[in-house]
C-alpha atoms as a PDB file:
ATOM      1  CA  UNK A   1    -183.379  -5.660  32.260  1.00  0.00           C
ATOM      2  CA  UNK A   2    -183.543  -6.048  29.025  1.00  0.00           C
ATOM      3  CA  UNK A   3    -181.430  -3.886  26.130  1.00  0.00           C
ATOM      4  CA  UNK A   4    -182.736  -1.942  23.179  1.00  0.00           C
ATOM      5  CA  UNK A   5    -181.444  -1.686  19.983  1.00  0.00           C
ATOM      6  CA  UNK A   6    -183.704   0.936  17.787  1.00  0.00           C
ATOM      7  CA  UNK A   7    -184.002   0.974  13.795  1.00  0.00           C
ATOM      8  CA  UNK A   8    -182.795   4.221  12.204  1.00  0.00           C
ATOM      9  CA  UNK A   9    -186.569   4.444  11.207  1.00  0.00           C
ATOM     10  CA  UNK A  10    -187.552   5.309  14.825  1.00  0.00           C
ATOM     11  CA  UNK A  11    -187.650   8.328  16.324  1.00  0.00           C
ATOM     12  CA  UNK A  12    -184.317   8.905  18.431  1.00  0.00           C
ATOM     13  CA  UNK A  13    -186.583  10.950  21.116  1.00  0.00           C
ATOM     14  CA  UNK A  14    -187.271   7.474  22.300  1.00  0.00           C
ATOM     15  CA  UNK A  15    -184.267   6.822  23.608  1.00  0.00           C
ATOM     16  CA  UNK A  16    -183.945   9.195  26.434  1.00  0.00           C
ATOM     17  CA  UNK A  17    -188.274   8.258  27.040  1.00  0.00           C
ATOM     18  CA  UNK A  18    -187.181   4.576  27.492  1.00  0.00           C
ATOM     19  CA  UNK A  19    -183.488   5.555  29.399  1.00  0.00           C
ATOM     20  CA  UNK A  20    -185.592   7.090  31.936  1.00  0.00           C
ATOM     21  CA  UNK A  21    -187.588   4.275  32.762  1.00  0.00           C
ATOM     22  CA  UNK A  22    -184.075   2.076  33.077  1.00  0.00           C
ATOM     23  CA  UNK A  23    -183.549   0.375  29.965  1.00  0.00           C
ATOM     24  CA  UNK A  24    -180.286   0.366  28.348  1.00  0.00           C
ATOM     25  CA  UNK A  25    -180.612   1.897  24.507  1.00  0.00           C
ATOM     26  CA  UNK A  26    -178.791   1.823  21.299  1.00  0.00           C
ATOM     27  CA  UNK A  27    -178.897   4.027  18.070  1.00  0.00           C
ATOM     28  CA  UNK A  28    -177.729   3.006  14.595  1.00  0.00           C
ATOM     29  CA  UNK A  29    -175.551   6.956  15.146  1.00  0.00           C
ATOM     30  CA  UNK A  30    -174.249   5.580  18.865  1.00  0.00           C
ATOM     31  CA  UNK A  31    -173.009   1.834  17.025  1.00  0.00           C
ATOM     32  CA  UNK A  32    -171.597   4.432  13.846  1.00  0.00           C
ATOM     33  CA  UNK A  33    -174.303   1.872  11.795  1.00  0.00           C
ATOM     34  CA  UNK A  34    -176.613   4.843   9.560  1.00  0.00           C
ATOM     35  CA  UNK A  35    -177.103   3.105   6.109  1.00  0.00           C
ATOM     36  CA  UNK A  36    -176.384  -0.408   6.931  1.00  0.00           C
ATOM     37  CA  UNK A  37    -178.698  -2.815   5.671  1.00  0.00           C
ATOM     38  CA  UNK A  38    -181.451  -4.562   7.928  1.00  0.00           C
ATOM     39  CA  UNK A  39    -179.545  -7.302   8.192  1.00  0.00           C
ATOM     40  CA  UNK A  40    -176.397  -6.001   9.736  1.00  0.00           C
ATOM     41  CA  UNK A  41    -179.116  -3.348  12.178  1.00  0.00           C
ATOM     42  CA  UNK A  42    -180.465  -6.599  13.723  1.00  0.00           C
ATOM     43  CA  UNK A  43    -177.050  -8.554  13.506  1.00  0.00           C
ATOM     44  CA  UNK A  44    -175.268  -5.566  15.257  1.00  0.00           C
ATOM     45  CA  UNK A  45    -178.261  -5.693  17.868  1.00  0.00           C
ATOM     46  CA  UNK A  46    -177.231  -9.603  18.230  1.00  0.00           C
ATOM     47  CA  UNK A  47    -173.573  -8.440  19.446  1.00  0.00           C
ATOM     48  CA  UNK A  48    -174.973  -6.063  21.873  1.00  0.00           C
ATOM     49  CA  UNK A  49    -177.160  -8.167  23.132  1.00  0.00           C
ATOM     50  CA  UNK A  50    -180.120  -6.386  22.585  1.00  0.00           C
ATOM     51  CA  UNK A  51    -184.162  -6.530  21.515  1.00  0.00           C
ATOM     52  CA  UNK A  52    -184.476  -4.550  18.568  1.00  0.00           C
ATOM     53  CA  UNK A  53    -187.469  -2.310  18.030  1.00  0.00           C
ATOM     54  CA  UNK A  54    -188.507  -1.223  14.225  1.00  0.00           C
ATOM     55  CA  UNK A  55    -191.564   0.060  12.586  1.00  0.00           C
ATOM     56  CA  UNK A  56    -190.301  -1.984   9.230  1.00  0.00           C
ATOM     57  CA  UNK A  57    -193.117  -5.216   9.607  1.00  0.00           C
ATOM     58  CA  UNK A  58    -191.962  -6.152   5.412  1.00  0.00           C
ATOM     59  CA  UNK A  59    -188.763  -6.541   6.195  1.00  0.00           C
ATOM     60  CA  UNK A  60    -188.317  -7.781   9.951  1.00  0.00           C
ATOM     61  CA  UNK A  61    -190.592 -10.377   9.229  1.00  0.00           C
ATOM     62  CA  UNK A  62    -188.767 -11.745   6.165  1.00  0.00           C
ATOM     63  CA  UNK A  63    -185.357 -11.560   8.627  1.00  0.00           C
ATOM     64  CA  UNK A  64    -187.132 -13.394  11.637  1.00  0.00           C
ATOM     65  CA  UNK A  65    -187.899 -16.063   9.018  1.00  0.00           C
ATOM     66  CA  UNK A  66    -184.595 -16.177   7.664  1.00  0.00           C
ATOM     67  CA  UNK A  67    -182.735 -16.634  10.784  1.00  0.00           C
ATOM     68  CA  UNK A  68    -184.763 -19.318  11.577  1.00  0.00           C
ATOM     69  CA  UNK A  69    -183.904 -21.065   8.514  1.00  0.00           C
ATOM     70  CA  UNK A  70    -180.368 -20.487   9.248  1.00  0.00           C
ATOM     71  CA  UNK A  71    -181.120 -21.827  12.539  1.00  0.00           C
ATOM     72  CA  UNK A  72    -179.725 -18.575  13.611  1.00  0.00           C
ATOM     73  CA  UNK A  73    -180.652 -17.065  17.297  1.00  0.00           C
ATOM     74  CA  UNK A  74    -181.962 -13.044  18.094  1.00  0.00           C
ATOM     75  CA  UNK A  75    -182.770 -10.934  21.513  1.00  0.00           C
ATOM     76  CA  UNK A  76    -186.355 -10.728  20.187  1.00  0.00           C
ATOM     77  CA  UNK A  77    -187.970  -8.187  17.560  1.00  0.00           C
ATOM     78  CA  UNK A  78    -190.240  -5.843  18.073  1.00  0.00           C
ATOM     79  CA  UNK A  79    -192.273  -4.095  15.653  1.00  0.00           C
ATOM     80  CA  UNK A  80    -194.267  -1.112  16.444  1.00  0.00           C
ATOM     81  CA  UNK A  81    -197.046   0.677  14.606  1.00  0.00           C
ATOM     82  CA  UNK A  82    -195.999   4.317  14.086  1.00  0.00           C
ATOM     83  CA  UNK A  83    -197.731   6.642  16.602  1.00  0.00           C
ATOM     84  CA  UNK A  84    -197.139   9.269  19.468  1.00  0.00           C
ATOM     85  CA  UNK A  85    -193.103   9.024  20.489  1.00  0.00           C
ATOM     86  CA  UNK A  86    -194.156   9.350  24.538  1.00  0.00           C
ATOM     87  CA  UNK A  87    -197.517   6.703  23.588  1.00  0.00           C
ATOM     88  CA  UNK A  88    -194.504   4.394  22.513  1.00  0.00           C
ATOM     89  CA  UNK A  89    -192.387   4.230  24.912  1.00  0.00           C
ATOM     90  CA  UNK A  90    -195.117   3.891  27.217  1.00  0.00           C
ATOM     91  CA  UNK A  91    -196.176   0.948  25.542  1.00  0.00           C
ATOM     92  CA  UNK A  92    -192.873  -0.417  24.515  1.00  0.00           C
ATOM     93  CA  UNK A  93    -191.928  -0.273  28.325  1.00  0.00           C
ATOM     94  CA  UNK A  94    -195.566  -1.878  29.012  1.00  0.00           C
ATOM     95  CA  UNK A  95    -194.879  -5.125  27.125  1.00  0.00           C
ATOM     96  CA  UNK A  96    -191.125  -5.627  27.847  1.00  0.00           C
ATOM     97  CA  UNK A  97    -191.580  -5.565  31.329  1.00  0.00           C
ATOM     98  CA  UNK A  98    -193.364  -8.533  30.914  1.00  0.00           C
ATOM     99  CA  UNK A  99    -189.889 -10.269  29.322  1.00  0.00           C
ATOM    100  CA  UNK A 100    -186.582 -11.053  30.611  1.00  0.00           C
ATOM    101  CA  UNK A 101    -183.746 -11.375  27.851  1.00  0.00           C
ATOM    102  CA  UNK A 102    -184.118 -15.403  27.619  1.00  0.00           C
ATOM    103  CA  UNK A 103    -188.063 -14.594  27.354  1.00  0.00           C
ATOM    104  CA  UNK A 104    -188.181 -12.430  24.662  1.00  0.00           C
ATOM    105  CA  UNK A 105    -185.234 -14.774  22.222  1.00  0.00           C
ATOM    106  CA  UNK A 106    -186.363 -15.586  19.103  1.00  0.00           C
ATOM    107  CA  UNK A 107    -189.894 -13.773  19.612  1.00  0.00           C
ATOM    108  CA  UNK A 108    -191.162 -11.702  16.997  1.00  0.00           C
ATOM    109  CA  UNK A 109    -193.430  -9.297  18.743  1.00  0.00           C
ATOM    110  CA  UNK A 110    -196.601  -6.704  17.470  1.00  0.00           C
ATOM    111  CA  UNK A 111    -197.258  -3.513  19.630  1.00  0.00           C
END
């Protein structure tokens, strides 16, 4: 199944929601990683091996396009439109379960 590493600019109510149904999830507080740029959020999500789910689009999309300059490799992205915590998770779990880990590298998803 496939890991989770959330932004510090989602709510941290999702991680018990997507816990429950299995998945295994990081915080920016669990990795000790509040105020570190984007950049080191999704690198540090590249060491645990994990998908990383933000509602930052600006940003997320100007990293995706950066590692792939750099020829540089991620566990996928996934950026979420900001809405009901328990209508997230739902749909979070929804579309990964569609993905295994080598699936979902490199992918910049939209939910």
């Amino acid at each position: 199944m496939i890991s989770i590493y959330i932004d510090e600019d989602v709510d941290v109510l999702i991680k018990p929601l997507l816990a429950a149904k299995g998945y295994s999830v990081f915080t920016p507080i669990d990795e000790k990683m509040l105020t570190k740029s984007d950049r080191e959020q999704l690198e540090n999500a590249i060491k645990l091996n994990c998908t990383f789910l933000t509602h930052n689009r600006v940003h997320y999309e100007k990293l995706c396009a950066d590692f792939i300059k750099e020829n540089k490799e991620h566990f996928g992205v996934v950026i979420a439109t900001r809405r009901n915590v328990y209508e997230l998770a739902r749909r979070i779990a929804r579309v990964l379960e569609f993905h295994t880990s080598d699936s979902i590298k490199n992918q910049l998803l939209y939910i």
